[in-house]
PDB file of N, CA and C in Angstrom:
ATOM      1  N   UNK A   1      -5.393  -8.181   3.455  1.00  0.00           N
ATOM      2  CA  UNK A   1      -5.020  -7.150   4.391  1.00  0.00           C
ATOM      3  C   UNK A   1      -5.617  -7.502   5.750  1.00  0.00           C
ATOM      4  N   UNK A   2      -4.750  -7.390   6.656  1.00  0.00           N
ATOM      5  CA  UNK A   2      -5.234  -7.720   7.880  1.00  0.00           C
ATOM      6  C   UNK A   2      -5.568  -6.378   8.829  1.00  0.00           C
ATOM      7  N   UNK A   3      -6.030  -6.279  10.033  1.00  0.00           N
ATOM      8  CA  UNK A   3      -6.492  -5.382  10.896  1.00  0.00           C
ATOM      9  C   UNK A   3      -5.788  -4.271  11.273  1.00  0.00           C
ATOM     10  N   UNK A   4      -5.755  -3.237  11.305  1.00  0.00           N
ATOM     11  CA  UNK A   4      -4.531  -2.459  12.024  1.00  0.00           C
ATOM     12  C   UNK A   4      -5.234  -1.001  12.898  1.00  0.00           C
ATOM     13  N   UNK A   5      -4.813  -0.450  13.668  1.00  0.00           N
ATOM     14  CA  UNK A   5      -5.134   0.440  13.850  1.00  0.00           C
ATOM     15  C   UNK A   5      -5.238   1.738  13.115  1.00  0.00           C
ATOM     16  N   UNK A   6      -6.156   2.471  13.304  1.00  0.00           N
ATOM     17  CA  UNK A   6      -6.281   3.765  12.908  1.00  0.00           C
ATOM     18  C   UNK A   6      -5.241   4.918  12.432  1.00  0.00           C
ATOM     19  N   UNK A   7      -5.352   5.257  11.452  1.00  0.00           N
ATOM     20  CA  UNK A   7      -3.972   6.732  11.091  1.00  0.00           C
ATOM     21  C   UNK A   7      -4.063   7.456  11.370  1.00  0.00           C
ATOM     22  N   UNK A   8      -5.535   7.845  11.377  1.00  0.00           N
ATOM     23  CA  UNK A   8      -5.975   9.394  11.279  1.00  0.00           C
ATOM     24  C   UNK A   8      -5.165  10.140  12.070  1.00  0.00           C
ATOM     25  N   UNK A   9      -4.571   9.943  13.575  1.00  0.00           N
ATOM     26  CA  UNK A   9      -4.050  10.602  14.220  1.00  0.00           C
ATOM     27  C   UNK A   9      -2.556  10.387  14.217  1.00  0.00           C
ATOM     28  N   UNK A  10      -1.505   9.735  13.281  1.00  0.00           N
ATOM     29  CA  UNK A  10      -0.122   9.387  13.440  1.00  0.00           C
ATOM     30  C   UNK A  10       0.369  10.446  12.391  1.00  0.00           C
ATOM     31  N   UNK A  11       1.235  10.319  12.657  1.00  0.00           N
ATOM     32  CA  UNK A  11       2.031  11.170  11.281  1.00  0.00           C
ATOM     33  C   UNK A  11       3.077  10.336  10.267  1.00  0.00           C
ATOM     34  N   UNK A  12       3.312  11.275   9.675  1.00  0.00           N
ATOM     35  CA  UNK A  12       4.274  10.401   8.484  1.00  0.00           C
ATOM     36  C   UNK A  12       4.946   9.391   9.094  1.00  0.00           C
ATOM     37  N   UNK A  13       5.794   9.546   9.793  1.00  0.00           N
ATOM     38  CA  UNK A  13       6.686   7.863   9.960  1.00  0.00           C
ATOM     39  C   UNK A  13       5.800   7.126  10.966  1.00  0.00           C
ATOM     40  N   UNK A  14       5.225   7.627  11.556  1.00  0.00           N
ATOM     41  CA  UNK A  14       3.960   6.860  12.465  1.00  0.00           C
ATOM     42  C   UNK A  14       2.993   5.887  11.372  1.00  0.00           C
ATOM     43  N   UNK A  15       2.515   6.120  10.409  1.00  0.00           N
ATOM     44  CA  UNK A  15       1.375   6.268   9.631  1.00  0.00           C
ATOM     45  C   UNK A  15       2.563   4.308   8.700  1.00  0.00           C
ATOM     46  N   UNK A  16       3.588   5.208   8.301  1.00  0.00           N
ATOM     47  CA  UNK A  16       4.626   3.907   7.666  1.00  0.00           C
ATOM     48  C   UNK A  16       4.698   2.810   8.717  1.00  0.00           C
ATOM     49  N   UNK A  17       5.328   2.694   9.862  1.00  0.00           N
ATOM     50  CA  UNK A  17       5.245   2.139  10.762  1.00  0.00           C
ATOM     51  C   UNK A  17       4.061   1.237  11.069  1.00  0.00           C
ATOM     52  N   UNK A  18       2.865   1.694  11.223  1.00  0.00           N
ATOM     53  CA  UNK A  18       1.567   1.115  11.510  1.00  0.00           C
ATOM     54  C   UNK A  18       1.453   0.152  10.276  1.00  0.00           C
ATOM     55  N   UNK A  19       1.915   0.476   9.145  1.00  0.00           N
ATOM     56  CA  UNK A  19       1.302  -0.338   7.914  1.00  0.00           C
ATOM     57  C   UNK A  19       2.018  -1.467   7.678  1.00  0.00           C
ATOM     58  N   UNK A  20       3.542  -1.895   8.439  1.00  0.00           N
ATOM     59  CA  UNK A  20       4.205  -3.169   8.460  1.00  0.00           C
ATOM     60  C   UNK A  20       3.700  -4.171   8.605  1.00  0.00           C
ATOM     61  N   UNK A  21       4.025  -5.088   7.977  1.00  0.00           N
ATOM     62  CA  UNK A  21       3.270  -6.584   8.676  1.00  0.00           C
ATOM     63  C   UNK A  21       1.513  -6.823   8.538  1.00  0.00           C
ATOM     64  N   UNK A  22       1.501  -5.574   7.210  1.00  0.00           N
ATOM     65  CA  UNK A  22      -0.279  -5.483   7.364  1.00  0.00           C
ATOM     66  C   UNK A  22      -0.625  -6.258   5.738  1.00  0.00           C
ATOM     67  N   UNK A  23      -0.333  -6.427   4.784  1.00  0.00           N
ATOM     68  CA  UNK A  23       0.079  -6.625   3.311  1.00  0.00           C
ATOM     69  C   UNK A  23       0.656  -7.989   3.243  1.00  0.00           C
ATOM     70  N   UNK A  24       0.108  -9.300   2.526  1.00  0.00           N
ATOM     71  CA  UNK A  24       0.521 -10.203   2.498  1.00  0.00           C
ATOM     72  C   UNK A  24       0.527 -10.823   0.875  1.00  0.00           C
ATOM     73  N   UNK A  25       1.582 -11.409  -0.137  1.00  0.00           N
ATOM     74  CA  UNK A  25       0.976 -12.113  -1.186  1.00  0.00           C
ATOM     75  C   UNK A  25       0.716 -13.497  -0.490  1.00  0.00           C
ATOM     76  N   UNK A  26      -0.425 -13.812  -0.894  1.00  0.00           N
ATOM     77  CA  UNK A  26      -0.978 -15.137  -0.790  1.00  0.00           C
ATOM     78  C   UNK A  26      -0.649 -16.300  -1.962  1.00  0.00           C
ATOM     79  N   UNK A  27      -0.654 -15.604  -2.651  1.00  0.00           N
ATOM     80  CA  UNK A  27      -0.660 -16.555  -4.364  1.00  0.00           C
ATOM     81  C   UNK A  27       0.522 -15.873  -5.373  1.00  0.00           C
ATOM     82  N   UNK A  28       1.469 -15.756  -5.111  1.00  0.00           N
ATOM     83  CA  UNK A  28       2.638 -15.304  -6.082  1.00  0.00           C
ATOM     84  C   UNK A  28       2.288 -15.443  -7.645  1.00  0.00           C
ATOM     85  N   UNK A  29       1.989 -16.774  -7.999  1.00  0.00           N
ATOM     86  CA  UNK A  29       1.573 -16.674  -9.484  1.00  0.00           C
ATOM     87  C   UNK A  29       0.481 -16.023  -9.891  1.00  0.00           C
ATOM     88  N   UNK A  30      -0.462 -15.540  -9.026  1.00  0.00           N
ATOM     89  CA  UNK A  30      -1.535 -14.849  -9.426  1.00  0.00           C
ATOM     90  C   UNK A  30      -1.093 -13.362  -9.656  1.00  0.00           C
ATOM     91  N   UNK A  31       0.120 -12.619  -9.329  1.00  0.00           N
ATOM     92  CA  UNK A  31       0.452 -11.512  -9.602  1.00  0.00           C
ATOM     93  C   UNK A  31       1.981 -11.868 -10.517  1.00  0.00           C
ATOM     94  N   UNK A  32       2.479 -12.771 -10.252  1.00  0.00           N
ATOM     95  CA  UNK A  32       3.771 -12.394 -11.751  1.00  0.00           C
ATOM     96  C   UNK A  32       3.357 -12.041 -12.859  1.00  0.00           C
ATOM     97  N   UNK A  33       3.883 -11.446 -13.108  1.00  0.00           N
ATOM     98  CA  UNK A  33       3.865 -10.697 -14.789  1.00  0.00           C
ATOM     99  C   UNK A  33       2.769  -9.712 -14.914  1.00  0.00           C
ATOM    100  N   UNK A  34       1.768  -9.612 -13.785  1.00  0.00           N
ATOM    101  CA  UNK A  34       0.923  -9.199 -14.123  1.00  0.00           C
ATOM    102  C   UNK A  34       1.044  -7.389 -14.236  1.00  0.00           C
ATOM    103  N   UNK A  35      -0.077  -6.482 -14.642  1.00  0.00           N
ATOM    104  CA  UNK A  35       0.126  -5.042 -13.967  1.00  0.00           C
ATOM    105  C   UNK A  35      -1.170  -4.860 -13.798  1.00  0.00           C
ATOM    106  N   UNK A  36      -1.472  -4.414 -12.477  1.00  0.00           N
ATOM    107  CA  UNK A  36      -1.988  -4.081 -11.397  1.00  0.00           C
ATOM    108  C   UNK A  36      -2.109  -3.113 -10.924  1.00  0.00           C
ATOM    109  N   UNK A  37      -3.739  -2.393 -10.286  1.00  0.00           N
ATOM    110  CA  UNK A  37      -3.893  -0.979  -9.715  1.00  0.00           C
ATOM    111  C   UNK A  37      -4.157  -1.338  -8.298  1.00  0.00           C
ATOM    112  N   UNK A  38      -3.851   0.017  -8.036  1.00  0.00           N
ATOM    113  CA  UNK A  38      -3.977  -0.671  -6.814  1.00  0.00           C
ATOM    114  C   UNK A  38      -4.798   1.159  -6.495  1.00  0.00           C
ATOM    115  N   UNK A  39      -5.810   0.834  -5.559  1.00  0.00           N
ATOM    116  CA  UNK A  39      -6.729   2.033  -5.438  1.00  0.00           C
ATOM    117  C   UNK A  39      -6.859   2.670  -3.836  1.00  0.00           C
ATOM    118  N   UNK A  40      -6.581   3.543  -3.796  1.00  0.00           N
ATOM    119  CA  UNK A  40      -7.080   4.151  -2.644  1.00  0.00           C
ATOM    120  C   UNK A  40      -7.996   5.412  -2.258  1.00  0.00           C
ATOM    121  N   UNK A  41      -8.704   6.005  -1.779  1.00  0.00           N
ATOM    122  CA  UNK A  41      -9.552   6.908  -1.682  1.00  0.00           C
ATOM    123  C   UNK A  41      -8.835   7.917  -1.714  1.00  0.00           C
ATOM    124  N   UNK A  42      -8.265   8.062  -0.388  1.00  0.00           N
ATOM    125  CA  UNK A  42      -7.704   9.804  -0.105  1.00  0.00           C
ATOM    126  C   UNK A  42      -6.009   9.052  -0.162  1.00  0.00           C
ATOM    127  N   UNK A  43      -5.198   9.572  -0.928  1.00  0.00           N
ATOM    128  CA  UNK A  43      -3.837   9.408  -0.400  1.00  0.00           C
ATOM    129  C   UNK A  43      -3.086  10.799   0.845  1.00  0.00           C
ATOM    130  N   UNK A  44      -3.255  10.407   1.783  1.00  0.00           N
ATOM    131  CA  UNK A  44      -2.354  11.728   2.801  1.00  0.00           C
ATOM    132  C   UNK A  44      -0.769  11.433   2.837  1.00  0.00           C
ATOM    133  N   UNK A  45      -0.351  10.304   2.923  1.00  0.00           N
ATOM    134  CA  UNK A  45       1.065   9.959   3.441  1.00  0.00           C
ATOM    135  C   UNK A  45       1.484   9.471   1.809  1.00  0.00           C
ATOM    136  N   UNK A  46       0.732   8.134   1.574  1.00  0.00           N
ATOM    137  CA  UNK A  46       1.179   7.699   0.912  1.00  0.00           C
ATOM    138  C   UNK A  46       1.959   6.420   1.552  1.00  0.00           C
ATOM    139  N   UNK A  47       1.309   5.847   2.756  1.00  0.00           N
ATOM    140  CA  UNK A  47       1.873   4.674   3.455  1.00  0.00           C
ATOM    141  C   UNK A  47       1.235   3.609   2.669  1.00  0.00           C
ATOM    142  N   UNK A  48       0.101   3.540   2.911  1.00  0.00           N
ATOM    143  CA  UNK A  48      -0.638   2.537   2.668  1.00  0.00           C
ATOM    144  C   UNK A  48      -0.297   1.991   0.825  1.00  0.00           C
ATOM    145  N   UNK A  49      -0.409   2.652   0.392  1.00  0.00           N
ATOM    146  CA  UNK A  49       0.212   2.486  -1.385  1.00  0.00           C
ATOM    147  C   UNK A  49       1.532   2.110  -1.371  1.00  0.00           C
ATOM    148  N   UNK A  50       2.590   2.873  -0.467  1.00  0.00           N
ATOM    149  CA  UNK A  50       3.917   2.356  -0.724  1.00  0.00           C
ATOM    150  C   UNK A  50       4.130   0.912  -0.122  1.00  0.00           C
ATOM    151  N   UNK A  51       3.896   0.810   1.195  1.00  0.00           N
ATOM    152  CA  UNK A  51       3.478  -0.664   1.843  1.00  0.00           C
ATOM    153  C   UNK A  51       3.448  -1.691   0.795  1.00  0.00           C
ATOM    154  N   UNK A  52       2.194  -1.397   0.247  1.00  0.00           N
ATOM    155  CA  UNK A  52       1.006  -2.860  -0.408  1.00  0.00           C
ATOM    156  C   UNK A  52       2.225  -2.846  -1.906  1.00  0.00           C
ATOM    157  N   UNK A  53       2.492  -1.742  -2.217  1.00  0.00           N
ATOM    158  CA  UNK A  53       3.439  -1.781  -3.568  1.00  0.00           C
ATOM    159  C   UNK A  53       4.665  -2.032  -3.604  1.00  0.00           C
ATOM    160  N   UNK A  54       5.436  -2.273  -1.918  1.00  0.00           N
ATOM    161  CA  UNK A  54       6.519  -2.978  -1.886  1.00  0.00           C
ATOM    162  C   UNK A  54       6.951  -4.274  -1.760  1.00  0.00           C
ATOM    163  N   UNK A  55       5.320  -4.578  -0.901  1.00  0.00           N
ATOM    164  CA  UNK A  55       5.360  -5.809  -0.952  1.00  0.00           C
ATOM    165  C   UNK A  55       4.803  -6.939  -1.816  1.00  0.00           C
ATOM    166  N   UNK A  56       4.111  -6.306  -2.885  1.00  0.00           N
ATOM    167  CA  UNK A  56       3.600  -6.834  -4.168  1.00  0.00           C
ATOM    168  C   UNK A  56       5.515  -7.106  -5.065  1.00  0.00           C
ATOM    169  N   UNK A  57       6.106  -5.911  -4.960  1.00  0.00           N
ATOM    170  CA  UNK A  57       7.210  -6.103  -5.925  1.00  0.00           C
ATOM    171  C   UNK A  57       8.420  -7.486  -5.114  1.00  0.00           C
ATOM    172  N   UNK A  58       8.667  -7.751  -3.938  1.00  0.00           N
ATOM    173  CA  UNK A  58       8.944  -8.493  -3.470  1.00  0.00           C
ATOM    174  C   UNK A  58       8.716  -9.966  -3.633  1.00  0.00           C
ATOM    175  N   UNK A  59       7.847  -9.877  -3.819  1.00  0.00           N
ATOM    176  CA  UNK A  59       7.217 -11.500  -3.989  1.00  0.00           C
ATOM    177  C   UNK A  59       7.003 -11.580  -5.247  1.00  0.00           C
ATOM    178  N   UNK A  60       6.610 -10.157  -6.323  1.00  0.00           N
ATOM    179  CA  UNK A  60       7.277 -10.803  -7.920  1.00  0.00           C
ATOM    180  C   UNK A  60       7.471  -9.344  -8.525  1.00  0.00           C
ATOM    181  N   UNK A  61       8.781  -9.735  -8.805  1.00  0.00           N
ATOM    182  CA  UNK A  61      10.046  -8.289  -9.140  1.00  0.00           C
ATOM    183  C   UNK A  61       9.243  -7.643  -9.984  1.00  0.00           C
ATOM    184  N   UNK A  62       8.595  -8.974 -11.334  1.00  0.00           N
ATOM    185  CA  UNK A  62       8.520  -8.222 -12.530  1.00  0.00           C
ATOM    186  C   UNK A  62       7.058  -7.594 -12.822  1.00  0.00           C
ATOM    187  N   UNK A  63       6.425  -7.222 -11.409  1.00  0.00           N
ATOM    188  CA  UNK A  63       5.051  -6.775 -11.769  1.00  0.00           C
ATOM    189  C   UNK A  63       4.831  -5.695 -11.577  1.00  0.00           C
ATOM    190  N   UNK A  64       3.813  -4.816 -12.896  1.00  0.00           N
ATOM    191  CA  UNK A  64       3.752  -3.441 -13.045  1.00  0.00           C
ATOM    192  C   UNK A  64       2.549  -3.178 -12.039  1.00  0.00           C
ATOM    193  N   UNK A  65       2.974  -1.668 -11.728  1.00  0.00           N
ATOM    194  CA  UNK A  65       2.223  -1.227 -10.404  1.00  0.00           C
ATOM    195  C   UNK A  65       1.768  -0.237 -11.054  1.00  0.00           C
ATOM    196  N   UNK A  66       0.179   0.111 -11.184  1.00  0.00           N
ATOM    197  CA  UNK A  66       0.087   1.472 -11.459  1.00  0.00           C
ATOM    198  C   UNK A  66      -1.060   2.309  -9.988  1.00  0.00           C
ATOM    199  N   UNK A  67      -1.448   3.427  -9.720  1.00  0.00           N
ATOM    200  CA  UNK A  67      -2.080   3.668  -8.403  1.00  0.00           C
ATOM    201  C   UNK A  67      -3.083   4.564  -8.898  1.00  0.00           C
ATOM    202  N   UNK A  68      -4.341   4.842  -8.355  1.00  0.00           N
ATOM    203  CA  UNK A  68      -5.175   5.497  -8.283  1.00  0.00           C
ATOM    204  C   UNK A  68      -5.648   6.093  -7.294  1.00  0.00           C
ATOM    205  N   UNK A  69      -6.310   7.223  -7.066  1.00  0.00           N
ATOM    206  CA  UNK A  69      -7.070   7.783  -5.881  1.00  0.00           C
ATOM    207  C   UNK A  69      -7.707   8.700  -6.431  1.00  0.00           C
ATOM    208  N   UNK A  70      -8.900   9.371  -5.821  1.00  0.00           N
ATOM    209  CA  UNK A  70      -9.635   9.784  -5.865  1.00  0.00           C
ATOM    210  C   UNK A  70      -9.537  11.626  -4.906  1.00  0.00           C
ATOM    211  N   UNK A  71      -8.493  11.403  -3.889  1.00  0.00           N
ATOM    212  CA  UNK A  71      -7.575  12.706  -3.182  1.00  0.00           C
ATOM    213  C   UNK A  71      -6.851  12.541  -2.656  1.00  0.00           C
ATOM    214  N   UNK A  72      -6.472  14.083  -2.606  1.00  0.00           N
ATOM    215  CA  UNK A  72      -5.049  13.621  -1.613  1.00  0.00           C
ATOM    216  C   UNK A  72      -5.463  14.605  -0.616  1.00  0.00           C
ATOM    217  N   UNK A  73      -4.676  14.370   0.583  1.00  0.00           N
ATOM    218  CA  UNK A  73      -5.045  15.180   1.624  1.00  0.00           C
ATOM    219  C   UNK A  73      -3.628  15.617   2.054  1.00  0.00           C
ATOM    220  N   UNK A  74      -4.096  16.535   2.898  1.00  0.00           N
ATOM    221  CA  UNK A  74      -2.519  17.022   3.599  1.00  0.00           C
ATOM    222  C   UNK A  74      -2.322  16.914   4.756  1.00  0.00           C
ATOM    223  N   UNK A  75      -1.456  16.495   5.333  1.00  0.00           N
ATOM    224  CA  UNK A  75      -1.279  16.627   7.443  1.00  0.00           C
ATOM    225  C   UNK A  75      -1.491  17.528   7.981  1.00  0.00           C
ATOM    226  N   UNK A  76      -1.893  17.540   9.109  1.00  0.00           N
ATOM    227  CA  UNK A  76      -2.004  18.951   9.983  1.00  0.00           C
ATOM    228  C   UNK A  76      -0.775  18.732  11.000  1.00  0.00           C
TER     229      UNK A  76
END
């Protein structure tokens, strides 16, 4: 994952937007076939999980995604 600016203050399609181009597979065979969590603290949008989990399925179709967090928050 590379650098990006801050969410706290964007909103839903702001928040998607910011997270493009942020998510890279490096090693394709290290995730085929595999299933995989993928963790986040607070989910608010749900950018950052959909992002990293679209671009995990892209680079290998057949890998199971499962997600965790710890909260969710809501927008103001």
């Amino acid at each position: 994952m590379k650098g990006h600016e801050t969410q706290t203050r964007k909103g839903r399609y702001e928040r998607l937007l910011n997270m493009q181009g942020v998510f890279a597979v490096v090693d394709v065979a290290a995730v085929e076939s595999k299933h995989l969590l993928l963790v986040d603290d607070v989910v608010t949008t749900g950018a950052t999980l959909l992002t990293c989990a679209e671009v995990l399925r892209q680079a290998a179709p057949d890998v199971c995604i499962s997600i965790a967090t710890l909260a969710v928050a809501r927008l103001q």
